[in-house]
Every structure is written in structure tokens, then in C-alpha cells.
N, C-alpha and C. Protein backbone atom coordinates (compact mmCIF):
# COMPACT_ATOMS: atom_id res chain seq x y z
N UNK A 1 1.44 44.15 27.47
CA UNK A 1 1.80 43.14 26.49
C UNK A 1 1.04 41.84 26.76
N UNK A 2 0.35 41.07 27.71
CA UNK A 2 0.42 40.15 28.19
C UNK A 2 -1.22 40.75 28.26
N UNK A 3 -1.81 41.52 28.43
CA UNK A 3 -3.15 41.89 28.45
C UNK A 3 -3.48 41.11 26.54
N UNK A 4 -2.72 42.48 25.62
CA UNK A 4 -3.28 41.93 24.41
C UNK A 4 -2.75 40.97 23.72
N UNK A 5 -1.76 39.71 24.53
CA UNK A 5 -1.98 38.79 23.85
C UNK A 5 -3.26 37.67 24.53
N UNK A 6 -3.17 38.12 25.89
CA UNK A 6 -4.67 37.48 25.99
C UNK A 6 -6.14 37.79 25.30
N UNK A 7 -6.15 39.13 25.07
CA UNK A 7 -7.23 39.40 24.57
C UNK A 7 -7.14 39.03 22.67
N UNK A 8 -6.37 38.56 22.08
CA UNK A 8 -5.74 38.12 20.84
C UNK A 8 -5.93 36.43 20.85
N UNK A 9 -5.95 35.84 21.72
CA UNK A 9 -6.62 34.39 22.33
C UNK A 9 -7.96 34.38 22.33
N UNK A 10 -8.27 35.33 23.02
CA UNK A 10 -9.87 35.49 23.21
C UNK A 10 -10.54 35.48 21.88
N UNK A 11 -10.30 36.28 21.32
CA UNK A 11 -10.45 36.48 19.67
C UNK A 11 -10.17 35.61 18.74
N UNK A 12 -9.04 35.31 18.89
CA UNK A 12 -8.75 34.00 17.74
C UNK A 12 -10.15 32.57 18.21
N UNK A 13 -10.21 32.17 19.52
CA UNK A 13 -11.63 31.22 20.20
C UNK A 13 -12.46 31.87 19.53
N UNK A 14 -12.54 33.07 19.52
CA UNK A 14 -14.01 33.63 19.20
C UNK A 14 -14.46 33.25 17.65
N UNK A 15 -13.69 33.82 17.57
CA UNK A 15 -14.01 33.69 15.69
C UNK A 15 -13.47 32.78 15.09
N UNK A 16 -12.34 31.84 15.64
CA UNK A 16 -12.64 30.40 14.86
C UNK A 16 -13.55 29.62 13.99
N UNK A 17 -14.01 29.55 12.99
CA UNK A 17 -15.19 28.85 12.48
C UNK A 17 -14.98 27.77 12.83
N UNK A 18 -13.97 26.81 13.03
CA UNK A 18 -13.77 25.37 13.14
C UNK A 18 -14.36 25.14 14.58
N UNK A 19 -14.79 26.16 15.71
CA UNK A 19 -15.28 25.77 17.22
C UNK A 19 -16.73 26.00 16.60
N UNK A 20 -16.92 27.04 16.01
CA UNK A 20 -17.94 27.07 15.93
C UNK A 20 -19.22 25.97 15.34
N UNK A 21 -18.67 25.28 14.25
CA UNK A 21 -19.24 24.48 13.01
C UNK A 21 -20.19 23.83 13.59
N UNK A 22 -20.04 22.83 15.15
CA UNK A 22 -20.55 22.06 15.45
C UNK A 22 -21.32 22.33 16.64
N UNK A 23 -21.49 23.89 16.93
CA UNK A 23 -22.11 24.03 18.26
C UNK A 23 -23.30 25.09 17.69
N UNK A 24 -23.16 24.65 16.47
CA UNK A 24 -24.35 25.71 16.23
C UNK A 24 -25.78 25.05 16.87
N UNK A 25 -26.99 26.10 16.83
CA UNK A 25 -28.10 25.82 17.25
C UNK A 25 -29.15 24.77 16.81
N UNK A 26 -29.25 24.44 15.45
CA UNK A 26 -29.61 23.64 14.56
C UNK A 26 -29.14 22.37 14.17
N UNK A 27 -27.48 22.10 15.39
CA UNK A 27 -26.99 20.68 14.81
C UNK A 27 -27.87 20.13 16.52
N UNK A 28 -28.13 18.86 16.44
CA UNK A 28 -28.77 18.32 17.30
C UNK A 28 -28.08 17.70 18.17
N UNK A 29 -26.44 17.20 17.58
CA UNK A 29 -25.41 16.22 18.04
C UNK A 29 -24.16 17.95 19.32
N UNK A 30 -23.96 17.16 19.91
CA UNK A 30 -23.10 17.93 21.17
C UNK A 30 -21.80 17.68 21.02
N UNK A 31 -21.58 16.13 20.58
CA UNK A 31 -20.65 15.84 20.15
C UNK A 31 -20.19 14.14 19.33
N UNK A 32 -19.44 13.91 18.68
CA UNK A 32 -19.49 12.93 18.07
C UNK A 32 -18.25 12.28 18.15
N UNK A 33 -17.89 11.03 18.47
CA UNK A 33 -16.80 10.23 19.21
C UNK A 33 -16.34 8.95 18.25
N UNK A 34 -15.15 8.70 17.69
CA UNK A 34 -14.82 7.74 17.05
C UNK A 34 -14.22 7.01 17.70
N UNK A 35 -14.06 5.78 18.15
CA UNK A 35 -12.93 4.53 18.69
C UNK A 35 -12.48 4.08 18.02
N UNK A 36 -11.48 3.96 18.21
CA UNK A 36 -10.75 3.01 17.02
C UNK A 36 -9.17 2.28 17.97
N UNK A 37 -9.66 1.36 18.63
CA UNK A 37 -8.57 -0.09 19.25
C UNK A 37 -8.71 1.35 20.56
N UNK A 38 -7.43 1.80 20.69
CA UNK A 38 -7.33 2.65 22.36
C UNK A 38 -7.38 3.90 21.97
N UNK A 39 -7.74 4.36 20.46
CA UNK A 39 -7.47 5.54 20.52
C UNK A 39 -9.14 6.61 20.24
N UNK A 40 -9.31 7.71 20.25
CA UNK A 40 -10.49 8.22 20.43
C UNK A 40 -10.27 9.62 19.78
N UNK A 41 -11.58 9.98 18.76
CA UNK A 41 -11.35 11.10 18.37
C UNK A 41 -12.67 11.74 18.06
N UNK A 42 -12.39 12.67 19.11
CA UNK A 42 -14.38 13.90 18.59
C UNK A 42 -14.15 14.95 18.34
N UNK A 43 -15.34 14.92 18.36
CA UNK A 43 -15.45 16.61 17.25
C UNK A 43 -14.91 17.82 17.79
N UNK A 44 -15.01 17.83 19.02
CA UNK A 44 -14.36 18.76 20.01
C UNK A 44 -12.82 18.79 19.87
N UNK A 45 -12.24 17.73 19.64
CA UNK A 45 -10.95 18.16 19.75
C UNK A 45 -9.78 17.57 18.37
N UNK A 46 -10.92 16.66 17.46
CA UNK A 46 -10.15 17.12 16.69
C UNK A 46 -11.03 17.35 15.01
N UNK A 47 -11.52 18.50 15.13
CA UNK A 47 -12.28 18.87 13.83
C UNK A 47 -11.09 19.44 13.12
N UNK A 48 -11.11 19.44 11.65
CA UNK A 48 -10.94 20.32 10.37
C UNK A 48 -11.66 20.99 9.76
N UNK A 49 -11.02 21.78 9.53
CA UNK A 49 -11.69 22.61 7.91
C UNK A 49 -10.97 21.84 6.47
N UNK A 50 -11.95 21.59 5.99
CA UNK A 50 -11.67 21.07 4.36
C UNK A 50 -12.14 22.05 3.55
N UNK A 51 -12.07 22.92 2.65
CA UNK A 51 -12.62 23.46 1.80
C UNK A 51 -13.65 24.37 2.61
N UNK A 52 -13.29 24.93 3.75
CA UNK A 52 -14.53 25.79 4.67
C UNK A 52 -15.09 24.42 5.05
N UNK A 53 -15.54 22.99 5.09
CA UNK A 53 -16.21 22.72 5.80
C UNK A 53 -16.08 21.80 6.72
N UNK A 54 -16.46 21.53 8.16
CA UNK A 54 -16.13 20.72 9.27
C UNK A 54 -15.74 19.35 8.96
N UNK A 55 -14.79 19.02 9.60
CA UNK A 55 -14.25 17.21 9.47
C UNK A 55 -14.05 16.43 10.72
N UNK A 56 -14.17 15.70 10.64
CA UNK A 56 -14.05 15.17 12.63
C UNK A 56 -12.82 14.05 11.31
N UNK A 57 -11.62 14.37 12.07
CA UNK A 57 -10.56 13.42 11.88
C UNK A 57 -10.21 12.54 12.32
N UNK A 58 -9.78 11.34 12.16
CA UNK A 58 -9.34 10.59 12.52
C UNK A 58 -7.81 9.50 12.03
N UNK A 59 -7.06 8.64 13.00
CA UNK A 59 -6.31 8.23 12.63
C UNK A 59 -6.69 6.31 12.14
N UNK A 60 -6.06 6.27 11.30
CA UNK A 60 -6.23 4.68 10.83
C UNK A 60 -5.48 3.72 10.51
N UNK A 61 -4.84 2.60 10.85
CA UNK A 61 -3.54 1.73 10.38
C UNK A 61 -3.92 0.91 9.45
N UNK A 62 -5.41 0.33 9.57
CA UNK A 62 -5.82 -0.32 8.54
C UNK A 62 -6.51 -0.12 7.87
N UNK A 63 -6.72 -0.63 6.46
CA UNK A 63 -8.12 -0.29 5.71
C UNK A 63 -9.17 -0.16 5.75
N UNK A 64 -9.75 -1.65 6.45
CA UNK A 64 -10.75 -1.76 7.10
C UNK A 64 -10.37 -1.96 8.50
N UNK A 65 -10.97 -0.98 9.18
CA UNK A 65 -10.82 -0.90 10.71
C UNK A 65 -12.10 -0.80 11.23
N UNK A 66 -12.25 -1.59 12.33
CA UNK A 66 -13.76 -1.55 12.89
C UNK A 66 -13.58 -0.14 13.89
N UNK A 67 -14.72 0.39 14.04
CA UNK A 67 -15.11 1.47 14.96
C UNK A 67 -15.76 1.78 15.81
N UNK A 68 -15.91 1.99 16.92
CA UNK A 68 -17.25 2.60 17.70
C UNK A 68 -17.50 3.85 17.55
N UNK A 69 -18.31 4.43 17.59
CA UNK A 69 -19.19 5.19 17.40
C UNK A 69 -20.21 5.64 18.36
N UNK A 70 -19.70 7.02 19.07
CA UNK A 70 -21.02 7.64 19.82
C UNK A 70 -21.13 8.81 19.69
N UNK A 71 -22.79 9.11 19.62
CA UNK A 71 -23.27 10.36 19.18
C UNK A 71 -24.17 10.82 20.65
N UNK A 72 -23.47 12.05 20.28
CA UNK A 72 -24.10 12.78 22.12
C UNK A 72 -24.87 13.74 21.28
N UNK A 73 -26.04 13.96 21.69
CA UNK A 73 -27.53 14.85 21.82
C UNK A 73 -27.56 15.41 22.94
N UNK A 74 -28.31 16.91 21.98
CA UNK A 74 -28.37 17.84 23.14
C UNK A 74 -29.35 17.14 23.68
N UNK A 75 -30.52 16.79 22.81
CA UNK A 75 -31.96 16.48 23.85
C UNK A 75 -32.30 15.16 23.69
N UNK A 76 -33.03 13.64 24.72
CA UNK A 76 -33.25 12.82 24.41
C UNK A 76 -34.17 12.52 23.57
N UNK A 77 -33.39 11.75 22.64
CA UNK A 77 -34.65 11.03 21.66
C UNK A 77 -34.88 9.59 21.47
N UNK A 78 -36.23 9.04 21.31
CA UNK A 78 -36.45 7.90 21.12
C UNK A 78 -35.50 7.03 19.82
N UNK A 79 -34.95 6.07 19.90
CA UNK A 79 -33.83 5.21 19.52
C UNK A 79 -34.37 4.89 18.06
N UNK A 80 -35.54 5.36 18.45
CA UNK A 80 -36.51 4.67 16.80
C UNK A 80 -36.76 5.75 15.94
N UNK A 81 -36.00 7.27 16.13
CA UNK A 81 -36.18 8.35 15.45
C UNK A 81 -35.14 8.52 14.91
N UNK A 82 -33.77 7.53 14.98
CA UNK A 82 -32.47 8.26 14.77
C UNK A 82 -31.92 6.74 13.89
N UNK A 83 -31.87 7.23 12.63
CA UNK A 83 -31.03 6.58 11.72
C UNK A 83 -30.14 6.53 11.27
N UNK A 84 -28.63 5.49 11.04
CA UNK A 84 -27.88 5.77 10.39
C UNK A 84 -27.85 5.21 8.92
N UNK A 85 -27.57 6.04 7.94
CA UNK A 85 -27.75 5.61 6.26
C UNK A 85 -26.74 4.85 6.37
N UNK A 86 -27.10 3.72 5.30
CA UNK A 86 -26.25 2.88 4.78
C UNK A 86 -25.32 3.69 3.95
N UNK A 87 -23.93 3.28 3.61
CA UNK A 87 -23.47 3.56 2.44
C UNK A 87 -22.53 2.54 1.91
N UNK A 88 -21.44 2.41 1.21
CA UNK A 88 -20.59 1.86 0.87
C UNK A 88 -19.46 1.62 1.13
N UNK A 89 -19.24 3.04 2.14
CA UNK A 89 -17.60 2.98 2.50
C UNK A 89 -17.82 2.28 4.00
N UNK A 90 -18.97 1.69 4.77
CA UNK A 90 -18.85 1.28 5.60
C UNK A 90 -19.86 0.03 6.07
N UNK A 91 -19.64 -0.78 6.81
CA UNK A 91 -20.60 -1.80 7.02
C UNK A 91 -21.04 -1.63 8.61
N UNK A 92 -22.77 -1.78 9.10
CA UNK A 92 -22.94 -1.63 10.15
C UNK A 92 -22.58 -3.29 11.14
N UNK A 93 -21.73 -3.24 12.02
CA UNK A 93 -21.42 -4.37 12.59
C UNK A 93 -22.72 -4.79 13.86
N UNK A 94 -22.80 -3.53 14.26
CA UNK A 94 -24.16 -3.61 15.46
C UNK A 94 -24.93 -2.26 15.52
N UNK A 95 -26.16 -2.51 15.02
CA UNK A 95 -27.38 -1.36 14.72
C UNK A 95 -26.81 0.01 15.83
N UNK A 96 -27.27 1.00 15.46
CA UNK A 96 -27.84 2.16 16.44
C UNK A 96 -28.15 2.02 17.54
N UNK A 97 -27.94 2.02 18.79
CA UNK A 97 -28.48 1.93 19.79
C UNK A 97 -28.28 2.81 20.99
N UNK A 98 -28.98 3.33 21.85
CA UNK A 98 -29.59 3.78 23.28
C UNK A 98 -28.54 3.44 24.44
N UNK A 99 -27.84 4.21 24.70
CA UNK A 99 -26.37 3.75 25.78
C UNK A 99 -27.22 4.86 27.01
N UNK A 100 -27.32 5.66 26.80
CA UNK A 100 -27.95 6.71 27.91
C UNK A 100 -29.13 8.07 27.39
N UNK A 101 -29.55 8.88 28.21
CA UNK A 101 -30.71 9.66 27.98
C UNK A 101 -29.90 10.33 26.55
N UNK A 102 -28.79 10.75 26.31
CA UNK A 102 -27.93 11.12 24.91
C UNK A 102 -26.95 10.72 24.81
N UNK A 103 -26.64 9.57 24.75
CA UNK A 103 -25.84 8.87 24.02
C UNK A 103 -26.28 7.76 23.45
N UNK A 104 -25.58 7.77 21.89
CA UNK A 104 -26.27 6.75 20.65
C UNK A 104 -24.93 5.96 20.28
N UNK A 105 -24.77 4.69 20.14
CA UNK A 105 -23.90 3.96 19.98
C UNK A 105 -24.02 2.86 18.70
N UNK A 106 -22.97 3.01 17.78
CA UNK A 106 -23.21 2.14 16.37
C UNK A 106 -21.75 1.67 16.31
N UNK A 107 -21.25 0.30 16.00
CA UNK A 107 -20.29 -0.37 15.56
C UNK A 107 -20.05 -0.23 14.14
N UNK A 108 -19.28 -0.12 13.59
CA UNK A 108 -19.23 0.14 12.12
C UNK A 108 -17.95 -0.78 11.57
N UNK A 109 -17.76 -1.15 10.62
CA UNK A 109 -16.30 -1.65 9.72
C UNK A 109 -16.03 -0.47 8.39
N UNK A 110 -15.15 -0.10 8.50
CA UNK A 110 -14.94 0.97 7.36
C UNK A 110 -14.38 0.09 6.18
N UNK A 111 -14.44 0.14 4.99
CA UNK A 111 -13.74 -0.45 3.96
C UNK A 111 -13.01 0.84 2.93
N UNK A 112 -11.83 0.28 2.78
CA UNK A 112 -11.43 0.75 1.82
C UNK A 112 -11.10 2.39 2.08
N UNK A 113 -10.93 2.70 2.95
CA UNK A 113 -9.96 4.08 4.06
C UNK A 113 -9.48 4.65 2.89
N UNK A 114 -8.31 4.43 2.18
CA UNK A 114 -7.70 5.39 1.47
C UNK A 114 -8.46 5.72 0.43
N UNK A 115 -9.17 4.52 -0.28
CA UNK A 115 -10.00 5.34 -1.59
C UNK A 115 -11.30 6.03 -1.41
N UNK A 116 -11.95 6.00 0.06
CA UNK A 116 -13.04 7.10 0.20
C UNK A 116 -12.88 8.22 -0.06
N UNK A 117 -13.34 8.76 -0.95
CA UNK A 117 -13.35 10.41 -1.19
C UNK A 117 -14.02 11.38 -0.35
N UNK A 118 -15.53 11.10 -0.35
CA UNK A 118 -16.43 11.49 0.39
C UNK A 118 -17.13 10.78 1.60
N UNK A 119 -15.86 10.35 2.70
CA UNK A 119 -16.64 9.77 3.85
C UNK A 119 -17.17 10.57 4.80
N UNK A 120 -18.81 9.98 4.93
CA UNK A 120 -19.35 10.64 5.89
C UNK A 120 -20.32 10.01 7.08
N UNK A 121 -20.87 9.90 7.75
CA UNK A 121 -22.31 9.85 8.74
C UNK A 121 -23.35 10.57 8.00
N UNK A 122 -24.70 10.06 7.68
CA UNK A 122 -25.72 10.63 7.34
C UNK A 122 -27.00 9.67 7.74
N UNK A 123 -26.95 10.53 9.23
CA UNK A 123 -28.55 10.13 10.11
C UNK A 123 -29.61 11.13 9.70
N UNK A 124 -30.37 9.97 9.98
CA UNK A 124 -32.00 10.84 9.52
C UNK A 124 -32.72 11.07 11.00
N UNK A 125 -33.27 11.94 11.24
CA UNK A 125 -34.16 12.39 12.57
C UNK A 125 -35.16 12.63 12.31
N UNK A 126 -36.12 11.40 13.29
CA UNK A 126 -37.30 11.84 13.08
C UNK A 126 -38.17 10.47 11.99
N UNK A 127 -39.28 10.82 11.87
CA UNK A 127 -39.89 9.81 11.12
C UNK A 127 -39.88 9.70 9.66
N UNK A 128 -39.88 10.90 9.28
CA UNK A 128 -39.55 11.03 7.46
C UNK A 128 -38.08 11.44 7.64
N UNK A 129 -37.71 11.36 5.99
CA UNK A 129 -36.37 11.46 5.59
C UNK A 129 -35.66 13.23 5.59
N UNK A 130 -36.96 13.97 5.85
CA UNK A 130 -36.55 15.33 5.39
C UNK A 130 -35.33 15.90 6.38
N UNK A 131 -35.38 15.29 7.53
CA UNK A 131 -34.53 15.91 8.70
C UNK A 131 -32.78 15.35 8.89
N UNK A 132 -31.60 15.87 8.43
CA UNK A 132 -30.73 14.94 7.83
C UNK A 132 -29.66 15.75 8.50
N UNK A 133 -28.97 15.30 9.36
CA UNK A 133 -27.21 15.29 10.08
C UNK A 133 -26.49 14.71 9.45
N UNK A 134 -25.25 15.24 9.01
CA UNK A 134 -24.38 15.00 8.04
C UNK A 134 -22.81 15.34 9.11
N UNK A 135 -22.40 14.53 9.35
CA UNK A 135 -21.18 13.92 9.91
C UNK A 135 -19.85 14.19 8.85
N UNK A 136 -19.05 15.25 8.19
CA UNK A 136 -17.92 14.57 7.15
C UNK A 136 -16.55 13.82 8.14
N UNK A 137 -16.17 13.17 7.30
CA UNK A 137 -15.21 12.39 8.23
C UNK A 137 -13.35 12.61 7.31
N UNK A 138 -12.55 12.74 7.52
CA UNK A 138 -11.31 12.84 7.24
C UNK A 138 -10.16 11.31 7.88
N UNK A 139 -10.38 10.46 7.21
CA UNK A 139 -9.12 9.33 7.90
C UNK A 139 -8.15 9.76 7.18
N UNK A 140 -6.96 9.64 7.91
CA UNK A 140 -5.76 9.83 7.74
C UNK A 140 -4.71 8.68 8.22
N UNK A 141 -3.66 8.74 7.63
CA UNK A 141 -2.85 7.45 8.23
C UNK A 141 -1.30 7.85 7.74
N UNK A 142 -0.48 7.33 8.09
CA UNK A 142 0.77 7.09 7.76
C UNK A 142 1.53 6.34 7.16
N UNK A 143 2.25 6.88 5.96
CA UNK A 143 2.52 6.40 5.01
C UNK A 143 4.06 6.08 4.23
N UNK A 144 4.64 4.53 4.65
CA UNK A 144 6.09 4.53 4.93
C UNK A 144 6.41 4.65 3.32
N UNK A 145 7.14 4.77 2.79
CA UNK A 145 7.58 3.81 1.86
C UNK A 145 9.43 4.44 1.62
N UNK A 146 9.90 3.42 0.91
CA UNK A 146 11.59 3.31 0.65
C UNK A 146 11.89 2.59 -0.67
N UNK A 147 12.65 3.62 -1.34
CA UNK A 147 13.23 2.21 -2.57
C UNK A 147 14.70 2.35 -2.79
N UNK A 148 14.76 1.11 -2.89
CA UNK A 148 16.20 0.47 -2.45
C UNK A 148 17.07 0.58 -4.14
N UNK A 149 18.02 1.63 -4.44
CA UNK A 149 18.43 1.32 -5.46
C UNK A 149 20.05 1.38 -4.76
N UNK A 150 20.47 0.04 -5.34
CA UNK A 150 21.62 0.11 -5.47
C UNK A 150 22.20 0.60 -6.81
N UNK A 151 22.21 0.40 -7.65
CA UNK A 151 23.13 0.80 -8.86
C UNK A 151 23.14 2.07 -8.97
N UNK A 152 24.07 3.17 -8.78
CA UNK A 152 24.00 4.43 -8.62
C UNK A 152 23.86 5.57 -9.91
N UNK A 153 23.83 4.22 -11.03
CA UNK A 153 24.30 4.98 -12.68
C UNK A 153 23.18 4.43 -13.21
N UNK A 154 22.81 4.94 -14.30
CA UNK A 154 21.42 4.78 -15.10
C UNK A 154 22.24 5.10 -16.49
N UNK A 155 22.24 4.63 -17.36
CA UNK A 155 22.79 6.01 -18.75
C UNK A 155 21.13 5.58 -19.79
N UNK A 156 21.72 6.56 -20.69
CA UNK A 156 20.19 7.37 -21.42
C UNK A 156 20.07 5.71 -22.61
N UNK A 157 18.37 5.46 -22.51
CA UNK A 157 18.18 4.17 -23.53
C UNK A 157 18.42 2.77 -22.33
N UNK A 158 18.82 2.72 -21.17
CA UNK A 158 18.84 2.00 -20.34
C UNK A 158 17.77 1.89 -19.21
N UNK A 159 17.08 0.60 -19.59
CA UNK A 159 16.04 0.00 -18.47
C UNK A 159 16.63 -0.55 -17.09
N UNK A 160 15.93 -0.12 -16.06
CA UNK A 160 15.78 -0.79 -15.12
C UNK A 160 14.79 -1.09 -14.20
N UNK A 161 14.37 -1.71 -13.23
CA UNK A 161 13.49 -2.22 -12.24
C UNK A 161 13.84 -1.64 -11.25
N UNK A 162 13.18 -0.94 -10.29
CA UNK A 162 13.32 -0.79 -8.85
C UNK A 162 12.08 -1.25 -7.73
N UNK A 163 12.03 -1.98 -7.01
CA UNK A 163 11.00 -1.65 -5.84
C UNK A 163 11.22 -1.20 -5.47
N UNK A 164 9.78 -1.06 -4.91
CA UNK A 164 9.06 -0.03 -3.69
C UNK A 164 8.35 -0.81 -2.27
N UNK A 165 9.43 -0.46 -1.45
CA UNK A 165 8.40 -0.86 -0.27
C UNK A 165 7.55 0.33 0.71
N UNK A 166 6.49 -0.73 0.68
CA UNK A 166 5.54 0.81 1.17
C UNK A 166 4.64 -0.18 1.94
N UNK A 167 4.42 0.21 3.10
CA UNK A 167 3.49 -0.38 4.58
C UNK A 167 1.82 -0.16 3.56
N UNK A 168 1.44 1.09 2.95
CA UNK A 168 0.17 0.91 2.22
C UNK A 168 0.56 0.76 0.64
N UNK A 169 0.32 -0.11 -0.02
CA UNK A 169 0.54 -0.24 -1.56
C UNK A 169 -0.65 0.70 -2.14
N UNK A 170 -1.67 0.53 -2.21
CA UNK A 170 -2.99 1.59 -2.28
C UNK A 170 -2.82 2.47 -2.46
N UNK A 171 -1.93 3.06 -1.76
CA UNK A 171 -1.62 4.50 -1.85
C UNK A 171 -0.42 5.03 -3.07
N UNK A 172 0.10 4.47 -3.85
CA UNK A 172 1.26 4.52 -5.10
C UNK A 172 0.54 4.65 -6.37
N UNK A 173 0.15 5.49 -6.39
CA UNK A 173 -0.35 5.71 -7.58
C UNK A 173 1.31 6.34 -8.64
N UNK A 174 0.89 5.10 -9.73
CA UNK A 174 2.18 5.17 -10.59
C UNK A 174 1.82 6.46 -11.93
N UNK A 175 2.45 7.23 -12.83
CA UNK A 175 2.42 7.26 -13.95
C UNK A 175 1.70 6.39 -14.90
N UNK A 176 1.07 6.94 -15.86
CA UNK A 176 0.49 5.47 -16.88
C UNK A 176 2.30 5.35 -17.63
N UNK A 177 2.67 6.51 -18.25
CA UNK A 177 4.13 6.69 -18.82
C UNK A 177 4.92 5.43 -18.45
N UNK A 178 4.81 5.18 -16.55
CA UNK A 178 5.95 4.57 -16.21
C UNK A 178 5.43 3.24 -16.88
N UNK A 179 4.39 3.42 -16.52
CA UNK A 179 3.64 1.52 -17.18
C UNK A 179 3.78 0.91 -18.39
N UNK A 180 4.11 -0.09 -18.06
CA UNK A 180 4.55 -0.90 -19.53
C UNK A 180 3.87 -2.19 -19.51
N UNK A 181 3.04 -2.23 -21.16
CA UNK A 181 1.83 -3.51 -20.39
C UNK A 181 3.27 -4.72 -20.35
N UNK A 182 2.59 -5.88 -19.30
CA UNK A 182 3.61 -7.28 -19.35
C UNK A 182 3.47 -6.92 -18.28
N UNK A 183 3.92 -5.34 -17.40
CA UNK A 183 4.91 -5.57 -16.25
C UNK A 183 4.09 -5.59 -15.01
């Protein structure tokens, strides 16, 4: 019993696609490291599958949260071959840079966490644009909210108001139905 649930371990490691995604032969990165205040999250330990494809997750309290950022290479490369693309969902706080023979270090500010759809990393290797590492990223966060109704009766043709308290407002997406222009 204890043989084939080890060998049922062995197997499930094996054929995981989610270990696999990032150790393939053709990704250049070993591993990829997010900071965020004390907490830390890589690809090693905490990837997803989205739709079949790899996510390095992470946790977030704020919208914009600044980040560190390190990218481990299998092999050393010159600091002047490795780009990170600009995009929108993030601002570079301190360039790309050379921490050790493979390790690459970038400061970043993320904006706007909950409404990124498609956040990612997209470095270029190398001197032309053709050579392209694609990073997807998954933030996640926690999400309070409570509404306080006292009046326990409603009857039919009767309006009322309730708030909502919620730690992210961003995240409440109302009905148009419920909306009433004025309010």
C-alpha cells in the first residue's frame, strides 16, 4: 500500500505540467522572484495554470504596490542583452540590472492590480527583438466587504439605499439595472 502510493507521488511530480512549464529547455530564466514588503513569490513554488498556461502568482494589498524583481538565468548574460518591455500596467522604478553572474534585478510599481487583465513580463534577449520571454503574472488579493441592513422588510414598489463596505471599492462591479442616473 505505501509502495503505490509512493509510486502515485512519483507520477503525479512527473507529469504535472505546472513543474514542468518553466524548466523547459528553451526558457532561459531558472527562476523568477517577486517581493513585495516581506513577502516573496517564484515560480517554483507558486506557479498556476490559467487556461493550460503558466502564472507565477502573487499576493497584493494594494493597487499600486512597488516590487522587486529577480530573474535567475541558467547562463550569464551581458546586462545589455536583456530587456524589460515597457507596458502600462507597470512603471519601471530602477532599470534592469546585474546583481550576480545570473541574477537580474528590476524595481517596478504596478498600477491598477485589479483591472489588469493580461499582466505580464516581456524581456527581449539578445540584440534584436526576435528573441522574447514572456513572464504571465496572476495578482490576487483579498476581498472584504459587508452591508449593513438594518430594516429587515422591503415590500414590492419600495426604494431603498444600502451601503457597502468593502476594503477594495474597484472590485463591485454593480448591475447597470441597479443604477439609477442622479445616484
Amino acid at each position: 500500500m505505501i509502495f503505490r502510493l509512493k509510486l502515485l507521488i512519483i507520477l503525479a511530480l512527473c507529469l504535472n505540467p505546472s513543474l514542468e512549464s518553466f524548466s523547459q529547455d528553451n526558457s532561459i530564466f531558472t527562476d523568477v522572484e517577486i517581493r513585495i514588503g516581506s513577502a516573496i513569490f517564484t515560480l517554483k513554488n507558486d506557479l498556476v495554470l490559467i487556461r493550460e498556461e503558466p502564472h507565477l502568482s502573487f499576493y497584493f494589498e494594494d493597487e499600486s504596490e512597488t516590487a522587486e524583481v529577480y530573474f535567475k538565468t541558467k547562463s550569464i548574460l551581458d546586462s545589455t542583452l536583456l530587456r524589460l518591455e515597457a507596458t502600462n500596467d507597470y512603471e519601471v522604478l530602477d532599470s534592469l540590472t546585474k546583481e550576480a553572474d545570473n541574477l537580474y534585478r528590476v524595481k517596478i510599481l504596478f498600477k491598477r492590480l485589479s483591472e489588469s487583465n493580461f499582466l505580464r513580463f516581456s524581456l527581449l534577449i539578445g540584440e534584436g527583438t526576435d528573441n522574447r520571454e514572456v513572464i504571465r503574472l496572476f495578482p490576487y488579493t483579498e476581498m472584504k466587504a459587508s452591508l449593513d441592513i438594518q430594516a429587515k422588510e422591503l415590500f414590492i414598489g419600495e426604494e431603498k439605499t444600502y451601503e457597502i463596505f468593502t476594503n477594495h471599492p474597484e472590485n463591485i462591479k454593480l448591475q447597470p439595472a441597479w443604477e439609477k442616473e442622479g445616484n
